[in-house]
Protein backbone atom coordinates (compact mmCIF):
# COMPACT_ATOMS: atom_id res chain seq x y z
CA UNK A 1 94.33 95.25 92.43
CA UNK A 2 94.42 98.99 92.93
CA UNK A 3 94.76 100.67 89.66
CA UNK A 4 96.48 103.77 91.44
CA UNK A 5 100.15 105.29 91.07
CA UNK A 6 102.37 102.67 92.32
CA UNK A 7 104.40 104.64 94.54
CA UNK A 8 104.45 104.58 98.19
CA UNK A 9 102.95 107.57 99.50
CA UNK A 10 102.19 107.26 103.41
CA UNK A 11 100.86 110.75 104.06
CA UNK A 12 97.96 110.07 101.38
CA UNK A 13 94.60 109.84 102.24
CA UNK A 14 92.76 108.79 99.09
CA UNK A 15 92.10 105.29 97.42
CA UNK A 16 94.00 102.14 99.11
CA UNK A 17 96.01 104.88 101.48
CA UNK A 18 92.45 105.70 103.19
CA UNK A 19 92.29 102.26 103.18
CA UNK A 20 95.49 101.94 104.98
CA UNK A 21 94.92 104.43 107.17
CA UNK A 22 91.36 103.57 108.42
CA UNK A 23 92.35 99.66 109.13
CA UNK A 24 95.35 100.65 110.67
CA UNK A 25 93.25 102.86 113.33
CA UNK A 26 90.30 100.32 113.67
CA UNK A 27 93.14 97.32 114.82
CA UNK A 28 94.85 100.23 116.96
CA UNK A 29 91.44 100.86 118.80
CA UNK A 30 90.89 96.95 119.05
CA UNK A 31 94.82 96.87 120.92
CA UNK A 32 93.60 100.03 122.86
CA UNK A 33 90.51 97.82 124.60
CA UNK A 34 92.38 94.85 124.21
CA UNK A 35 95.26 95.72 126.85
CA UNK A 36 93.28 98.57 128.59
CA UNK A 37 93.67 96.57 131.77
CA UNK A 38 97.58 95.67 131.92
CA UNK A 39 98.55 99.18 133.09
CA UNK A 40 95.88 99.38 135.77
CA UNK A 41 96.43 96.11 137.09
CA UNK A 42 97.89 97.58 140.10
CA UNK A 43 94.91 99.72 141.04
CA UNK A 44 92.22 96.94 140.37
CA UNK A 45 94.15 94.65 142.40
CA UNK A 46 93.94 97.22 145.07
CA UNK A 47 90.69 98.30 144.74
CA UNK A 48 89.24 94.64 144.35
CA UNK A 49 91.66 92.74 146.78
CA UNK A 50 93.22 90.23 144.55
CA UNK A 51 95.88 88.12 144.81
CA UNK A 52 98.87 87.84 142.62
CA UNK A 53 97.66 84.47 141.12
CA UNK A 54 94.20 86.26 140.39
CA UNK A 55 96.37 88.66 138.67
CA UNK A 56 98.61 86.32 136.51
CA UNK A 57 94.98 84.38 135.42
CA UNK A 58 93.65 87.71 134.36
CA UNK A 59 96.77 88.01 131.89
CA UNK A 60 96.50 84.41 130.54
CA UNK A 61 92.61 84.38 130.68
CA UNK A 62 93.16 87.80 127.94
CA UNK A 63 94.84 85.85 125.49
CA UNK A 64 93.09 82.76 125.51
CA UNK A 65 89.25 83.15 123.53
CA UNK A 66 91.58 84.85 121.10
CA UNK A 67 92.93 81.26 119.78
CA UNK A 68 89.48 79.88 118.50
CA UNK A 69 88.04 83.78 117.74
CA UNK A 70 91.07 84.47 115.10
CA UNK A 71 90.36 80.93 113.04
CA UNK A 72 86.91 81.81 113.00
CA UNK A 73 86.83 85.24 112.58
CA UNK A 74 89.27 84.23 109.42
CA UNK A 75 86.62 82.47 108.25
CA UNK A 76 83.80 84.85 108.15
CA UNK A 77 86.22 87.37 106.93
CA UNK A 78 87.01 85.73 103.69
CA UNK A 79 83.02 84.73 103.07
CA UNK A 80 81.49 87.77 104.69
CA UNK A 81 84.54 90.66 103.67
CA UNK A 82 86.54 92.20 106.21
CA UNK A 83 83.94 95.63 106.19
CA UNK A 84 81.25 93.74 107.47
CA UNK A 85 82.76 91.68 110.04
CA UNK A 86 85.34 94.26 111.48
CA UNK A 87 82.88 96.97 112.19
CA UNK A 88 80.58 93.70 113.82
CA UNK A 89 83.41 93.34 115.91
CA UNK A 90 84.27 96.31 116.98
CA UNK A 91 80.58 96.65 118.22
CA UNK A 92 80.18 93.86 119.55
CA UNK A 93 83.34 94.35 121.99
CA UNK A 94 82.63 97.41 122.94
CA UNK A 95 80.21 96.33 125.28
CA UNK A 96 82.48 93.23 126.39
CA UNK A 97 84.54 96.85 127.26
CA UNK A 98 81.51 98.10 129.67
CA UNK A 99 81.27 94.72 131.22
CA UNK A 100 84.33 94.68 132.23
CA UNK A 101 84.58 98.34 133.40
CA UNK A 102 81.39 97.74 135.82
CA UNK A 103 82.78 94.16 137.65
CA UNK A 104 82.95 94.25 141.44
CA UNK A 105 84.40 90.62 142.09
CA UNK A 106 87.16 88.48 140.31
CA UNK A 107 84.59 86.05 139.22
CA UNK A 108 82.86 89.20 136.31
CA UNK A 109 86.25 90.39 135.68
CA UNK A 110 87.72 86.85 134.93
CA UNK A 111 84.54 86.30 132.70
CA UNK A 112 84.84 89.98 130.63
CA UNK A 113 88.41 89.41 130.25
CA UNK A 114 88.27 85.90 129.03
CA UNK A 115 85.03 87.17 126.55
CA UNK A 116 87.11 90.54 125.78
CA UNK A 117 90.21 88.29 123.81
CA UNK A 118 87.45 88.23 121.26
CA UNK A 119 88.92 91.81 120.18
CA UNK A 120 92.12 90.23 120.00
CA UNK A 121 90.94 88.92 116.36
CA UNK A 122 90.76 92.13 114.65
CA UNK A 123 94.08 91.93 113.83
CA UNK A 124 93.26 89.39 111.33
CA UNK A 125 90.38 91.13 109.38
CA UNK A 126 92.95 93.97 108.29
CA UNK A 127 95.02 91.24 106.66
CA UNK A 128 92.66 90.53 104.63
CA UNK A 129 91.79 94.09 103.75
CA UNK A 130 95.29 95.30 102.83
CA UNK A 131 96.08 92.46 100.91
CA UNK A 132 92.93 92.96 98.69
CA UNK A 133 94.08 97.14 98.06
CA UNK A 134 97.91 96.64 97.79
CA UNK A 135 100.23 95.26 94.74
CA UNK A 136 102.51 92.35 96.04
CA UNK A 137 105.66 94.49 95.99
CA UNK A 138 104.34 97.06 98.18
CA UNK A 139 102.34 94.16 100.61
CA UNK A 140 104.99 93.95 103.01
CA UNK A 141 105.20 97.25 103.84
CA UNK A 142 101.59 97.95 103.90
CA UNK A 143 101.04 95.26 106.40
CA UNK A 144 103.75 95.96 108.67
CA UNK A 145 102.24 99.35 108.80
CA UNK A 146 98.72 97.76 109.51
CA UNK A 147 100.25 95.79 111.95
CA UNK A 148 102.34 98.25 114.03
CA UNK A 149 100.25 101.28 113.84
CA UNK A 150 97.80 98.99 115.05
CA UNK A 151 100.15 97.02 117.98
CA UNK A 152 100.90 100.33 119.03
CA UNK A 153 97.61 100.75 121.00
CA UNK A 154 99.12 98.51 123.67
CA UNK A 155 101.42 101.31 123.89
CA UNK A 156 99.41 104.46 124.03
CA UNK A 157 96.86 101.87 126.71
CA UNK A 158 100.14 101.93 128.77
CA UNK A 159 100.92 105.25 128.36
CA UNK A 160 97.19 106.82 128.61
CA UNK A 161 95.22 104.85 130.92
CA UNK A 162 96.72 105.60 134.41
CA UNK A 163 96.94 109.08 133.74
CA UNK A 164 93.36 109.22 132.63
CA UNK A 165 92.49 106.67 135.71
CA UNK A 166 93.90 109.14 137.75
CA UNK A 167 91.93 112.14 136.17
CA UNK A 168 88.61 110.58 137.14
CA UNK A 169 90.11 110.29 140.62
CA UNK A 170 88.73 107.45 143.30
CA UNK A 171 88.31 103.64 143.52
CA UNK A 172 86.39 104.22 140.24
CA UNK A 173 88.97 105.69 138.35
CA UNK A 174 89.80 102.93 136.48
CA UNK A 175 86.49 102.12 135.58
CA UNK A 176 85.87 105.15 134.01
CA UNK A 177 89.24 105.20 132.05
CA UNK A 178 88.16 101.26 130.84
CA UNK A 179 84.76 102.47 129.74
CA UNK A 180 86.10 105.26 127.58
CA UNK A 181 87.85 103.25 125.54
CA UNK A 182 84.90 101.30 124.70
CA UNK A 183 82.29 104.42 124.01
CA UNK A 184 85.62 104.84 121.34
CA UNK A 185 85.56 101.72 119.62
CA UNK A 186 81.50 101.92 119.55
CA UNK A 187 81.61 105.38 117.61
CA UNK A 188 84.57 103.97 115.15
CA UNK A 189 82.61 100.62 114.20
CA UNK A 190 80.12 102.86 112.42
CA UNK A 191 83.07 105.45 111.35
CA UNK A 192 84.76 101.92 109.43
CA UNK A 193 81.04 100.77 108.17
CA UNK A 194 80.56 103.61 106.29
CA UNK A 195 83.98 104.57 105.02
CA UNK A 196 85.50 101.39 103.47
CA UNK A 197 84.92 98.78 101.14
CA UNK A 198 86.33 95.44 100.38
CA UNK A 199 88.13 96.11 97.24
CA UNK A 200 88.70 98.56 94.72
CA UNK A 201 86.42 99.43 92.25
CA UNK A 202 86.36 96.37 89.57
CA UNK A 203 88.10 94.14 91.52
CA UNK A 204 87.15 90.68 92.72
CA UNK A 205 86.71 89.34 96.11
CA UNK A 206 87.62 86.32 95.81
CA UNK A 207 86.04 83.65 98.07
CA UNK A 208 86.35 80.23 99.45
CA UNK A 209 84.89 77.47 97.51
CA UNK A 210 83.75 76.06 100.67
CA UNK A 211 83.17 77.02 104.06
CA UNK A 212 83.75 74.85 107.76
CA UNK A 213 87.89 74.33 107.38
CA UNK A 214 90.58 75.83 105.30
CA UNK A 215 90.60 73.91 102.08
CA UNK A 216 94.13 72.44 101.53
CA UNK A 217 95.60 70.81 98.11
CA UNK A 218 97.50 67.45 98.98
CA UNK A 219 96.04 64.38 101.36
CA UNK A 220 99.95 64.83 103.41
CA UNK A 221 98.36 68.89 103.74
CA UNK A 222 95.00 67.18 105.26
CA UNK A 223 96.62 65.52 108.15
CA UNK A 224 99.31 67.61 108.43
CA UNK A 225 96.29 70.52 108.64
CA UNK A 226 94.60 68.04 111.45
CA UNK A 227 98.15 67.74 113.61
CA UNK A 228 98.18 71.80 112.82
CA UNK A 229 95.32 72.60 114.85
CA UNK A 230 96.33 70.19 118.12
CA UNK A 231 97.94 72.97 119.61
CA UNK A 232 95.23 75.58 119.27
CA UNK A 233 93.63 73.34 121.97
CA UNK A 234 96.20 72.21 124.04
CA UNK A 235 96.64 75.80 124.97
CA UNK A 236 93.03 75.60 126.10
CA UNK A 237 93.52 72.74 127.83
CA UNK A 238 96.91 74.35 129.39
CA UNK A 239 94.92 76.87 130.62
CA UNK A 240 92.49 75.03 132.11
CA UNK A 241 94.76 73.26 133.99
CA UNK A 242 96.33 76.46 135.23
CA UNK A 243 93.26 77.79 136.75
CA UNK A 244 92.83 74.29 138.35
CA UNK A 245 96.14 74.35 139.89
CA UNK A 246 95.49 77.81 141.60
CA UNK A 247 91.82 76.40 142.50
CA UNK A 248 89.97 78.36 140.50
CA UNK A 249 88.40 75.43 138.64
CA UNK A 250 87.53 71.81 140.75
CA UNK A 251 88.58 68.44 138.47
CA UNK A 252 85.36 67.53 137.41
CA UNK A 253 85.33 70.94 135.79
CA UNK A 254 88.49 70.56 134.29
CA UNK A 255 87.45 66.60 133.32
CA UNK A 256 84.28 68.21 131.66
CA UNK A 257 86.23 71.39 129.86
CA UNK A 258 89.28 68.83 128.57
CA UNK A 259 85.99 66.41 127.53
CA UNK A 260 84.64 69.30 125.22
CA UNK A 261 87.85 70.30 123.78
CA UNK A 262 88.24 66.85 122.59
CA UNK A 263 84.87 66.51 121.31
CA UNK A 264 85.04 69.74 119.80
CA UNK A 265 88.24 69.41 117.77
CA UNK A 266 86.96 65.98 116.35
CA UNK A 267 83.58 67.97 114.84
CA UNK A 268 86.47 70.50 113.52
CA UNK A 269 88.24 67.66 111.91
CA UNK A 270 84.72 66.20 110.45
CA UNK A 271 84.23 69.59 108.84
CA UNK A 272 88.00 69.62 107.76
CA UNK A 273 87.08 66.28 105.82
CA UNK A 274 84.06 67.58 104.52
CA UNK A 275 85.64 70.34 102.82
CA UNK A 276 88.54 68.46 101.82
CA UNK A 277 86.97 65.12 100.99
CA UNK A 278 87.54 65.65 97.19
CA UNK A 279 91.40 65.61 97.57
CA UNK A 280 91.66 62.42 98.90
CA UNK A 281 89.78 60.54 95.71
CA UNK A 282 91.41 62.67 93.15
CA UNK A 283 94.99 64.71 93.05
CA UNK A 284 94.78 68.51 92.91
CA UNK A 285 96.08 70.14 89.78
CA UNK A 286 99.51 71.23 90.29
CA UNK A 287 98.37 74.67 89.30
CA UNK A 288 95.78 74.86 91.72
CA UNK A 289 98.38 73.66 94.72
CA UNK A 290 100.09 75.49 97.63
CA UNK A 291 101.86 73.93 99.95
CA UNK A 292 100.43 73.86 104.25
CA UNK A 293 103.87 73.76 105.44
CA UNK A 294 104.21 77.13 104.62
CA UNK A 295 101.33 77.75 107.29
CA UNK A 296 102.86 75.77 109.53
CA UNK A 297 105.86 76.79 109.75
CA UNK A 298 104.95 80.27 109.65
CA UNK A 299 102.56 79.45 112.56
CA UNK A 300 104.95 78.59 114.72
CA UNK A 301 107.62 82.04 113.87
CA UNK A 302 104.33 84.16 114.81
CA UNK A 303 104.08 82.03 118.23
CA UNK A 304 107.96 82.98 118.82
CA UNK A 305 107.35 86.63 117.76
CA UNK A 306 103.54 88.08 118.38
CA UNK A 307 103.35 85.67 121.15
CA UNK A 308 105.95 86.60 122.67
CA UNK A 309 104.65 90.43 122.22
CA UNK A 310 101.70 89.58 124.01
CA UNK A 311 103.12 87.99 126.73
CA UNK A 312 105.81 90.57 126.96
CA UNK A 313 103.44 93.46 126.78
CA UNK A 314 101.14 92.21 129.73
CA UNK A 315 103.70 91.46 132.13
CA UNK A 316 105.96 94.37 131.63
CA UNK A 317 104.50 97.05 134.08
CA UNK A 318 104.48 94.61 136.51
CA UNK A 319 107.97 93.55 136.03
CA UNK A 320 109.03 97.49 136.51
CA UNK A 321 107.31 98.01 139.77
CA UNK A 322 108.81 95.09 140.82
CA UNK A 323 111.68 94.66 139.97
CA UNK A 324 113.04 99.03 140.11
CA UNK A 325 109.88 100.15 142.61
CA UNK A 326 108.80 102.43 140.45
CA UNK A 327 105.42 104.31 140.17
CA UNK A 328 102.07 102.50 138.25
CA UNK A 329 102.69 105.29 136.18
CA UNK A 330 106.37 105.39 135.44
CA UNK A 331 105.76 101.55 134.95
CA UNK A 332 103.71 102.32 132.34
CA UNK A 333 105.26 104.59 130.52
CA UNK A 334 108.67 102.42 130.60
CA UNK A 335 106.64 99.45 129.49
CA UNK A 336 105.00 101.01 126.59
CA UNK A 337 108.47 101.61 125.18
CA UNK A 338 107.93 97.84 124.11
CA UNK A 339 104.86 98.47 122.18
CA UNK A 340 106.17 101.82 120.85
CA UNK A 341 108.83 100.34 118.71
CA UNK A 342 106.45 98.58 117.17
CA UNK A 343 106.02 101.74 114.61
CA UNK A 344 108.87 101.30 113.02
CA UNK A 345 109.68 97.68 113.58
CA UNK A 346 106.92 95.67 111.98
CA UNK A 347 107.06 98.44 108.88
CA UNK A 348 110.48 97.35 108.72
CA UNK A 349 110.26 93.41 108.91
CA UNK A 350 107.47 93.94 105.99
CA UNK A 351 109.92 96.47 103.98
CA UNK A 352 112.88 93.72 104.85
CA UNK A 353 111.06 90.87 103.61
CA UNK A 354 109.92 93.21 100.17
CA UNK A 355 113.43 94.29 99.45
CA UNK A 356 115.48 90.99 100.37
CA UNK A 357 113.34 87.74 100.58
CA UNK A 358 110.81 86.18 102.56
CA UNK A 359 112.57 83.40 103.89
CA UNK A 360 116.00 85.01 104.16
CA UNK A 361 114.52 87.74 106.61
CA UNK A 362 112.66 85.71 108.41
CA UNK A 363 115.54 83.69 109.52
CA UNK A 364 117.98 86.70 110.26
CA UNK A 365 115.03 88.23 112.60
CA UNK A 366 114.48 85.06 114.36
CA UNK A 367 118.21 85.42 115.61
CA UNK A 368 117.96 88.89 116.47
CA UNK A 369 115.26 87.77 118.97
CA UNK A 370 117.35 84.65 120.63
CA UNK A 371 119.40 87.28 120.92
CA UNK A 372 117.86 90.31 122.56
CA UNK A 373 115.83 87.53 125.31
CA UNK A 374 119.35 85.83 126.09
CA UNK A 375 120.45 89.61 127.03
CA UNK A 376 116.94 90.10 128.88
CA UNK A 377 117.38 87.23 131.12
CA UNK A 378 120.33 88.78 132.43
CA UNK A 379 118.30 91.99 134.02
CA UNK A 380 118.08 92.38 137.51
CA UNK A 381 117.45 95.27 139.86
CA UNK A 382 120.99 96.18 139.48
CA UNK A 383 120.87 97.43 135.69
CA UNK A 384 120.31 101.29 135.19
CA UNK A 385 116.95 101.38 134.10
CA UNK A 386 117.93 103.64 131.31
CA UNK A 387 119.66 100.15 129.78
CA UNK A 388 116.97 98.31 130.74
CA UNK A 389 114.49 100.06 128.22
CA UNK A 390 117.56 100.32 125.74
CA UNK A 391 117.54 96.58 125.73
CA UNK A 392 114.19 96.06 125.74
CA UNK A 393 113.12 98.15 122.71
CA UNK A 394 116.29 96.87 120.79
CA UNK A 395 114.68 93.04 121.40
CA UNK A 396 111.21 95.01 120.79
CA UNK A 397 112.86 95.67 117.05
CA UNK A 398 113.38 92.29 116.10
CA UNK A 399 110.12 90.86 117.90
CA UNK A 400 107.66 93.60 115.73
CA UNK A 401 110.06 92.96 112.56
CA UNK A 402 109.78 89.12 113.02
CA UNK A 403 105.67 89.23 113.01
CA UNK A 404 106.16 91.75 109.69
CA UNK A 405 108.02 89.79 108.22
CA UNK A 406 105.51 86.65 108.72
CA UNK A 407 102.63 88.26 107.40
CA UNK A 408 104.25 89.68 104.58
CA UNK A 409 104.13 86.32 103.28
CA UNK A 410 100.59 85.01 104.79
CA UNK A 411 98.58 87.05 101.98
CA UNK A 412 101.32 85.67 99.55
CA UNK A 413 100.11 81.96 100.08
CA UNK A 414 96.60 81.74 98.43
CA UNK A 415 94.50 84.75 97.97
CA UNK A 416 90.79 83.41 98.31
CA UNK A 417 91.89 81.62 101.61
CA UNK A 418 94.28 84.51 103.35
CA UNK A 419 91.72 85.03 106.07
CA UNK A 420 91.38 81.68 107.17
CA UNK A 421 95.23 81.30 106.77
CA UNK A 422 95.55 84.85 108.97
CA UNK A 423 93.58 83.00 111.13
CA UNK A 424 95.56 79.93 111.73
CA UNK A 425 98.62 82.13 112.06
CA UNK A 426 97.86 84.78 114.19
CA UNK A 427 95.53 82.27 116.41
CA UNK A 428 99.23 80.62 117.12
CA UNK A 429 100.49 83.96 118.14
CA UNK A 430 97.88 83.57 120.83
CA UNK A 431 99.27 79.92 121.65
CA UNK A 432 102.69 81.23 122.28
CA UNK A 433 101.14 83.59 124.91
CA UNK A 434 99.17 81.33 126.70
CA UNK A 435 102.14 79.40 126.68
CA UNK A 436 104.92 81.59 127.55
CA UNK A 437 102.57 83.45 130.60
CA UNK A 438 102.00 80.11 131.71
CA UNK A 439 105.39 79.66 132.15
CA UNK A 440 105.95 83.02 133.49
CA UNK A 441 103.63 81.94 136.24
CA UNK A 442 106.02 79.62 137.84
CA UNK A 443 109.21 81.46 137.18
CA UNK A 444 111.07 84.34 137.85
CA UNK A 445 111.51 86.76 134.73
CA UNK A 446 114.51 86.28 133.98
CA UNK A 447 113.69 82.50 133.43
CA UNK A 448 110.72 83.50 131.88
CA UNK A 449 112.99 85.23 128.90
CA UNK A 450 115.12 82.80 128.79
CA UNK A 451 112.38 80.05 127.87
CA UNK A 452 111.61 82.45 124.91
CA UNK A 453 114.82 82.80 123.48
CA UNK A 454 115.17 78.90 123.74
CA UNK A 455 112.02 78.20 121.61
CA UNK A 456 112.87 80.71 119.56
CA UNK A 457 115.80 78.95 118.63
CA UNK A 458 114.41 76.16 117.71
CA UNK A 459 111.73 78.00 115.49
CA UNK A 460 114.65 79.31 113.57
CA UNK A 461 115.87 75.61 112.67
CA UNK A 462 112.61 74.87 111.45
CA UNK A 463 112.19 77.81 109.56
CA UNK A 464 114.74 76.66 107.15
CA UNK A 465 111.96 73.99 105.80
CA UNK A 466 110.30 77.09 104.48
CA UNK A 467 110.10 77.84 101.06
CA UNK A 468 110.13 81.14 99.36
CA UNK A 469 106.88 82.02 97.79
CA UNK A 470 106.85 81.94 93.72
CA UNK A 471 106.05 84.21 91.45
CA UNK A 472 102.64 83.67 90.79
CA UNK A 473 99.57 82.61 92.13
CA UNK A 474 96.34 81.31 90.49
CA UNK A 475 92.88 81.62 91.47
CA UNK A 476 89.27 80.86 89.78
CA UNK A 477 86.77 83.74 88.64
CA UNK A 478 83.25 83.25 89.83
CA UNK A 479 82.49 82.82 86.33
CA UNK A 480 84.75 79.50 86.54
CA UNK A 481 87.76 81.37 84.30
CA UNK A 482 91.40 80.82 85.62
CA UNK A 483 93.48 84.73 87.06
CA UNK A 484 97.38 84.33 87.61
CA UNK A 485 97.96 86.75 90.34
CA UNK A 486 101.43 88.65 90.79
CA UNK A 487 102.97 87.50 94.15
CA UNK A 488 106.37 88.93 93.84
């Protein structure tokens, strides 16, 4: 850990503050591309001649790679280091940016938007890389800054992107304001390569002792692991079905893609035995433990709070023009008032969860957000709209605070493994997307809100199951020597 002063200094720019501040802007970039498309949905639709259910599929079809690319990009992150892999990815996507930006039917842009959720796993590289720079007592903080400097790029997309549409002027406009946000993201993945490293100087990067599945500690953990993962592909499946319903798929394709989602969780689960085969002849030192529930259930409080966010975020300029009539552009800029809370809020749920418990915040956030979505299911085109954004960044506050205060206890769970555990967690954030736009393709909004507030609910009664982390942590030295880690 980071030898440096212990005190919080945000407006630093040396040792794990340039850190900090270079993650934070390389996940705000990979937001940025990420939702570069919900604020211009209006003028593609236009331009292109879609229908609203080509629309809608666009929004789900954004979320959906993300699922599988988060678990896996977990994995390469804690064998490969995040350095490595988030510059990679921030290459790699920025010409999944151009592809989209150049597509003249439905058919390319449903294919770069599905490909360009791949971005959408940035998020958990920085995890990774905070946790290895900052003490435990200042974690929380550090990754709700991480995590809404860098959800704030949804914002700026919002606020940005029309305006700059409208600046290069025609039917190509938007193609132009699309592409610029990739030729960005190209000229940072070199910018990160060659200004960051892994740890501080000394330290250890500690990795997993195998690779193929998260390695868990009990033989209850190994099939409660293998019941964990069902829902990262029923949300495929979900999806799939979606896009058959609106015809956009035939049933033999759907027969076929609900064939290979099967087969392809059952290899998972091989490799999940593979890694784990040793804890089901002999017991785990207690020492060595941690327990999966606390992935679990912190899996399902990101679906109820990022997932939400997401599915928020890309159906809120929409649900202005709508439901008030206003501009594409006013739309935007009300919308990104969601986002733009974000700043403060997910700082907060990490500082929350530093200063008064991991569990205890948790639970108190949760309620804030059945709150705030029973009061946004009320909204109709009679509110002021000056309310309307007053109540929406209020629930905004307890959404961004409720994912802060789940990752300030992710890295907090087993050091060597927090990618693949970021992975598992945020991919469910990405579930509760797919699943709440799914649902907001049937229903009005209001409904739509509703439905979140309602599973939210029951997230917070499960939540109590959780158990605050302890004090310590232990990992193994290359060398095969035995490091108690500070978690508290």
């Amino acid at each position: 850990m980071s030898p440096s002063s212990s005190s919080f200094n945000l407006f630093s720019f040396t040792h794990k503050f340039r850190i900090l501040h270079l993650t934070w802007f390389a996940f705000f970039l990979t937001f940025v591309v990420w939702f570069n498309h919900a604020p211009l949905l209006l003028t593609i639709k236009e331009v292109l001649g879609l229908t609203d259910d080509q629309i809608k599929i666009l929004l789900i079809l954004n979320v959906a790679l993300t699922i599988p690319a988060r678990v896996i990009i977990g994995m390469l992150v804690d064998n490969f280091g995040p350095r490595i892999v988030f510059s990679l990815l921030l290459f790699v996507s920025s010409f999944l940016c151009f592809f989209f930006a150049t597509a003249q039917d439905f058919e390319t842009l449903a294919i770069a938007r599905f490909l360009l959720g791949f971005v959408g796993a940035g998020f958990v590289i920085g995890i990774r890389m905070i946790s290895e720079w900052f003490p435990a007592k200042q974690l929380g903080v550090a990754e709700g800054i991480y995590k809404g400097m860098g959800n704030f790029g949804s914002a700026v997309a919002a606020m940005t992107l029309p305006a700059l549409a409208l600046f290069f002027g025609g039917d190509d406009g938007w193609r132009y304001a699309v592409g610029t946000t990739g030729f960005i993201i190209l000229v940072y993945s070199f910018v990160y390569y060659s200004f960051v490293t892994d740890t501080p100087e000394g330290s250890t990067y500690f990795k997993p002792n195998k690779t193929g599945g998260l390695e868990v500690t009990s033989k209850s953990d190994f099939f409660f692991y293998l019941i964990t993962n069902l829902p990262l592909y029923a949300a495929m499946g979900i999806l799939s079905w979606k896009l058959s319903l609106l015809g956009l798929l035939d049933s033999d394709v759907v027969n076929i893609i609900y064939t290979a989602l099967v087969v392809v969780y059952l290899f998972q689960s091989f490799q999940i035995f593979k890694v784990n085969a040793g804890i089901l002849k002999e017991a785990v030192p207690d020492i060595h433990r941690y327990k999966f529930k606390q992935v679990a259930i912190l899996s399902l409080a990101y679906a109820v709070t990022f997932g939400t966010e997401l599915a928020v975020v890309s159906m809120l300029p929409l649900f202005f023009i709508d439901t008030f009539e206003v501009s594409i552009i006013i739309a935007g800029l009300l919308a990104s008032c969601y986002a733009f809370v974000d700043i403060i809020s997910c700082p907060s749920g990490g500082l929350i969860s530093d200063k008064l418990g991991r569990k205890k915040s948790l639970l108190v956030l949760l309620v804030g957000i059945v709150i705030g979505f029973l009061v946004l299911g009320q909204i109709d085109s009679s509110w002021p709209i000056a309310l309307v954004v007053a109540a929406i960044m209020i629930c905004s506050f307890f959404v961004g605070s409720g994912s802060g205060a789940v990752f300030a206890v992710v890295p907090l769970i087993k050091r060597r493994l927090t990618g693949q555990i970021a992975g598992i967690v945020g991919a469910y954030g990405n579930v509760g997307a797919v699943i709440f736009l799914t649902v907001y393709s049937f229903v009005t909004p209001q409904t739509f809100f509703l439905v979140i507030s309602g599973s939210t609910f029951v997230v917070f009664l499960i939540s109590f199951f959780m158990d605050e982390p302890e004090g310590t942590m232990v990992e193994v030295l290359p060398d095969g020597t035995v490091q108690m880690i500070e978690v508290s």
